[in-house]
Protein backbone atom coordinates (compact mmCIF):
# COMPACT_ATOMS: atom_id res chain seq x y z
CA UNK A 1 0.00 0.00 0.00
CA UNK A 2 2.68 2.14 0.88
CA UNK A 3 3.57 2.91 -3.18
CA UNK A 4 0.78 2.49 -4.65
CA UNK A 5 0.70 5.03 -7.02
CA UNK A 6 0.35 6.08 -11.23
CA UNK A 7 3.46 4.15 -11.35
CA UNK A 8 2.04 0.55 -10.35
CA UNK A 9 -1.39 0.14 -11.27
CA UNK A 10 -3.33 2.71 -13.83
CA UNK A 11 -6.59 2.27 -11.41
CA UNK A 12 -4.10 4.80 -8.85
CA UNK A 13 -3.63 7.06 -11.28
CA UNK A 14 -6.18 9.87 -10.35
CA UNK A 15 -6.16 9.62 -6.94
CA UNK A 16 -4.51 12.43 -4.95
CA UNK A 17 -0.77 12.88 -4.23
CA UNK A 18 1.61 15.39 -3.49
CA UNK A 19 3.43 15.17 -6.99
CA UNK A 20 0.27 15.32 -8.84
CA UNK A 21 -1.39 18.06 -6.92
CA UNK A 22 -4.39 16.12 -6.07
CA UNK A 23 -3.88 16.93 -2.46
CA UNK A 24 -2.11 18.57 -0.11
CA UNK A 25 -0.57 19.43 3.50
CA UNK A 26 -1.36 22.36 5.39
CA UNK A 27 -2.49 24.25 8.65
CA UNK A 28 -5.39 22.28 9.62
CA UNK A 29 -8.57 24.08 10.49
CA UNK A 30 -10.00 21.49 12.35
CA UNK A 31 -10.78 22.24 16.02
CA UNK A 32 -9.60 19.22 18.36
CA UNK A 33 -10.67 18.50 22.02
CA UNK A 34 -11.30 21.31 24.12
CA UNK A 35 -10.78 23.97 21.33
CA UNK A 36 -7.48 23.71 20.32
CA UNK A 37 -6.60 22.93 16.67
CA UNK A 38 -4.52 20.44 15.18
CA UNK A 39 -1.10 20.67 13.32
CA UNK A 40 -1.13 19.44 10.04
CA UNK A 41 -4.12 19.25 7.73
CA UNK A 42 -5.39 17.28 4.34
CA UNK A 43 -6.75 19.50 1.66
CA UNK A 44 -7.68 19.06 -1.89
CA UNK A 45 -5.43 20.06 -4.09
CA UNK A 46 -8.17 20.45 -6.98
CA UNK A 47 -12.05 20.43 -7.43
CA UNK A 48 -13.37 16.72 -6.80
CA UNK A 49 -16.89 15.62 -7.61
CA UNK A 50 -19.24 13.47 -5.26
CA UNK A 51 -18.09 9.85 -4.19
CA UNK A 52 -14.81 10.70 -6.34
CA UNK A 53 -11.53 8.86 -5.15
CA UNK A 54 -9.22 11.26 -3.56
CA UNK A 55 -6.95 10.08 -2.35
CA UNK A 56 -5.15 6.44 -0.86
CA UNK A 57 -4.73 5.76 3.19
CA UNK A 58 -0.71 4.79 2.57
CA UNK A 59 1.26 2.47 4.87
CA UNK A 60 2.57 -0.41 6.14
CA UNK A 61 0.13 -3.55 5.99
CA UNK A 62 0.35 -5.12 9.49
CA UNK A 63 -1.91 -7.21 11.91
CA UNK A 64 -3.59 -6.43 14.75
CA UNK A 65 -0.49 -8.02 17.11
CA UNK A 66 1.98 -5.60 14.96
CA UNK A 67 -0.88 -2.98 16.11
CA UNK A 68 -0.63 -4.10 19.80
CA UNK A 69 2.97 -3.66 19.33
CA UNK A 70 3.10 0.02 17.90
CA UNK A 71 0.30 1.21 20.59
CA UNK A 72 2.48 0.22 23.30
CA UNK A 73 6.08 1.98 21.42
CA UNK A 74 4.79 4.83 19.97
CA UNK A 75 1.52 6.49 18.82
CA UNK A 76 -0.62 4.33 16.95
CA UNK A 77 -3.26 7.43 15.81
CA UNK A 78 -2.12 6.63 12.70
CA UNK A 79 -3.35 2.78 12.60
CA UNK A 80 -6.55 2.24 10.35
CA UNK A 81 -8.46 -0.70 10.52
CA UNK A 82 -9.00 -2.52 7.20
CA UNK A 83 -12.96 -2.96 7.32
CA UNK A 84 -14.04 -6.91 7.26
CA UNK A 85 -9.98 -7.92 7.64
CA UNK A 86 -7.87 -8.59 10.68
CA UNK A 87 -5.34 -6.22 9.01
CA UNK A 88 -4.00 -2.67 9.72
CA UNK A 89 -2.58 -0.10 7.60
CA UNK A 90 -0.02 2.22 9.68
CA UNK A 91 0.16 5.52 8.39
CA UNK A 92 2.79 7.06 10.53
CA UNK A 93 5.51 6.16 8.10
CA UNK A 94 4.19 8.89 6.08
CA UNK A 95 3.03 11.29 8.41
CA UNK A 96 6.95 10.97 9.86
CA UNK A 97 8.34 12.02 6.52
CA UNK A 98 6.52 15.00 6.50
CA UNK A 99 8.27 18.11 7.70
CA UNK A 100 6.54 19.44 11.41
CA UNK A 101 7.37 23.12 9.75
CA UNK A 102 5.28 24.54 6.62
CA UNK A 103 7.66 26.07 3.88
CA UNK A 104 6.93 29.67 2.81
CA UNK A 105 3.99 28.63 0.83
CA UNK A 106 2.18 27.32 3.91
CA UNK A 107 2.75 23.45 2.51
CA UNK A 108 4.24 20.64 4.43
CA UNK A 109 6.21 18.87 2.77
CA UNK A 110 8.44 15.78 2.51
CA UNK A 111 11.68 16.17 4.36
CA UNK A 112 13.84 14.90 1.44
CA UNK A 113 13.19 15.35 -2.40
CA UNK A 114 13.12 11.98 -3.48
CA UNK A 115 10.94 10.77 -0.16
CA UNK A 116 8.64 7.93 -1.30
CA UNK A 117 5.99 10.47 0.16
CA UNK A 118 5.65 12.05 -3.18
CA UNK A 119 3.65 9.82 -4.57
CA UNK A 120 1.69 7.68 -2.18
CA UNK A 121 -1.66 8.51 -0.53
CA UNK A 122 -2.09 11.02 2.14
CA UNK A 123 -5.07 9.81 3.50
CA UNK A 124 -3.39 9.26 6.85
CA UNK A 125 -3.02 13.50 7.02
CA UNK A 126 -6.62 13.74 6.67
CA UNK A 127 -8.54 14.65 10.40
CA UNK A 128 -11.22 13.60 12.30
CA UNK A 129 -14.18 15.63 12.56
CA UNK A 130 -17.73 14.04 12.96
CA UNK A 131 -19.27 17.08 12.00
CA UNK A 132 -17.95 18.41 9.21
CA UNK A 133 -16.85 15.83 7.37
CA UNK A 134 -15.19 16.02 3.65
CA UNK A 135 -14.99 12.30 2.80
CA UNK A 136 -15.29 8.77 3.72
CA UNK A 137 -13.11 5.82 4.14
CA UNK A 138 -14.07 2.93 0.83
CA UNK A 139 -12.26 0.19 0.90
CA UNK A 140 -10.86 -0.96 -3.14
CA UNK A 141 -10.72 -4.77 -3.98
CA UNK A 142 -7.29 -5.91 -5.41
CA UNK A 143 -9.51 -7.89 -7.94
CA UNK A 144 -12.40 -10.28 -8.29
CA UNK A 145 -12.87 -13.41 -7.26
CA UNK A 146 -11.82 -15.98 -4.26
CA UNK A 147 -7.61 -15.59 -4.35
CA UNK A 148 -8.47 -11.84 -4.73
CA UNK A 149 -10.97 -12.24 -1.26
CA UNK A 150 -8.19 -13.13 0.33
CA UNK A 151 -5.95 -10.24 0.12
CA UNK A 152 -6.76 -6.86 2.10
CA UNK A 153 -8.63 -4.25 -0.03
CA UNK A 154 -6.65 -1.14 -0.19
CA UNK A 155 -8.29 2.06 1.70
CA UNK A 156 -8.90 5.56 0.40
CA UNK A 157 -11.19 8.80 1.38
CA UNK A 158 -13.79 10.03 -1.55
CA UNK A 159 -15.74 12.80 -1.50
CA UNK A 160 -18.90 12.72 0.34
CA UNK A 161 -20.02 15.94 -2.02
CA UNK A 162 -18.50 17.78 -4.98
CA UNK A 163 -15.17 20.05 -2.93
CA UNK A 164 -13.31 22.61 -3.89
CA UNK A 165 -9.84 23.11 -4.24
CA UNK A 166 -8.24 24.08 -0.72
CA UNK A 167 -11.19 22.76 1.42
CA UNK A 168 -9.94 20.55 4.06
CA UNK A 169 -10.11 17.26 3.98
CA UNK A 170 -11.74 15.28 6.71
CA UNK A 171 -13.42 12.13 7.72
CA UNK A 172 -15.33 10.90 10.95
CA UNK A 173 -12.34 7.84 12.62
CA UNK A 174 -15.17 5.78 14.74
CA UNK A 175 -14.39 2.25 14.67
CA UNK A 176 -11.94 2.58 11.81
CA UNK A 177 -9.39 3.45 14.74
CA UNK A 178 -8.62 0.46 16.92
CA UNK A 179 -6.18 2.02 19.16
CA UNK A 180 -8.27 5.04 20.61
CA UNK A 181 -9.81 3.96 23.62
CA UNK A 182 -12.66 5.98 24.65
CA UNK A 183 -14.80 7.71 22.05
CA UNK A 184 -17.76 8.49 24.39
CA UNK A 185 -15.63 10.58 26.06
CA UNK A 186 -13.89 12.16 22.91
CA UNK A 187 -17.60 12.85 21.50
CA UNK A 188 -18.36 14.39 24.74
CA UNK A 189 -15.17 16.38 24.67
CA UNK A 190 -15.87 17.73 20.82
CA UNK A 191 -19.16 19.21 21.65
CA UNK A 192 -18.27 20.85 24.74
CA UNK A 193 -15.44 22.48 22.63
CA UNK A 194 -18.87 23.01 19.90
CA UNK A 195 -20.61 24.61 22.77
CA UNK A 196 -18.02 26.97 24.12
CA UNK A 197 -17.91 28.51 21.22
């Protein structure tokens, strides 16, 4: 999943990356708990239409011991659950090659110029945010038939309605997130931060 790109399979083509221009890293605008906002943001680098592919949730395919693993030796906010699979896909190999500092233009970008980051998906930059949410997680089958059903299906976010370029990017985590504990609590934080406002 992690290269997945124009280069390897003409179905990948479209779909958002930072060489293309399909997407891209800034500022996010996204209010997290208790009001404060979040670092780095998924926007869309170019108009998309409803249920249009934008982009692919890059990373490392791994299980759900791997996961176990991670949660425990570093932050696993970046682990996605593969819907109907006992498989992950970590995206913090990607979020960790971006730089923590936007350039002059207001992008963050990959820390070195030939950084596989270039050209895979960026899904794992999009944010949560129940209640304004940009896109949804669809899962892509490798192929057809019973070898294929065997192989995890390959996430991405599409547009829940026709965006604009430079809206951010956003889709609601529930369940799709195995490693964050309590989301009664997180809901309950989000619209106290709603109401304060």
């Amino acid at each position: 999943l992690g290269r997945l790109s124009s280069g390897v399979d003409r179905r990948f083509g479209t779909f958002g990356t930072l060489t293309n221009g399909g997407v891209a890293i800034r500022a996010s605008g996204t209010l997290e708990l208790f009001g404060t906002k979040l670092g780095r943001g998924l926007y869309a680098g170019r108009d998309f239409c409803k249920d249009e592919p934008i982009t692919l949730y890059g990373g490392e395919v791994i299980n759900v011991g791997a996961g176990e693993a991670r949660k425990r030796e570093h932050c696993a906010s970046y682990v996605l659950r593969i819907s109907d699979s006992d498989m992950l896909v970590d995206g913090m190999q990607f979020a960790d090659g971006i730089s923590d500092e936007p350039d002059g233009n207001g992008l963050f970008l990959p820390r070195e110029a030939g950084a596989t980051q270039w050209d895979q998906g960026c899904g794992s930059m999009a944010n949560h945010d129940p209640y304004h949410t940009t896109s949804y997680l669809w899962f892509l089958p490798l192929g057809s038939g019973e070898a294929f059903s065997l192989l995890p299906r390959v996430p991405m976010l599409r547009a829940v309605r026709d965006l604009k370029a430079g809206e951010e990017i956003t889709y609601n985590y529930h369940s799709m997130r195995p490693f964050i504990d309590d989301w009664g609590a997180i809901d309950a934080a989000e619209q106290a931060a709603r109401d304060a406002v």
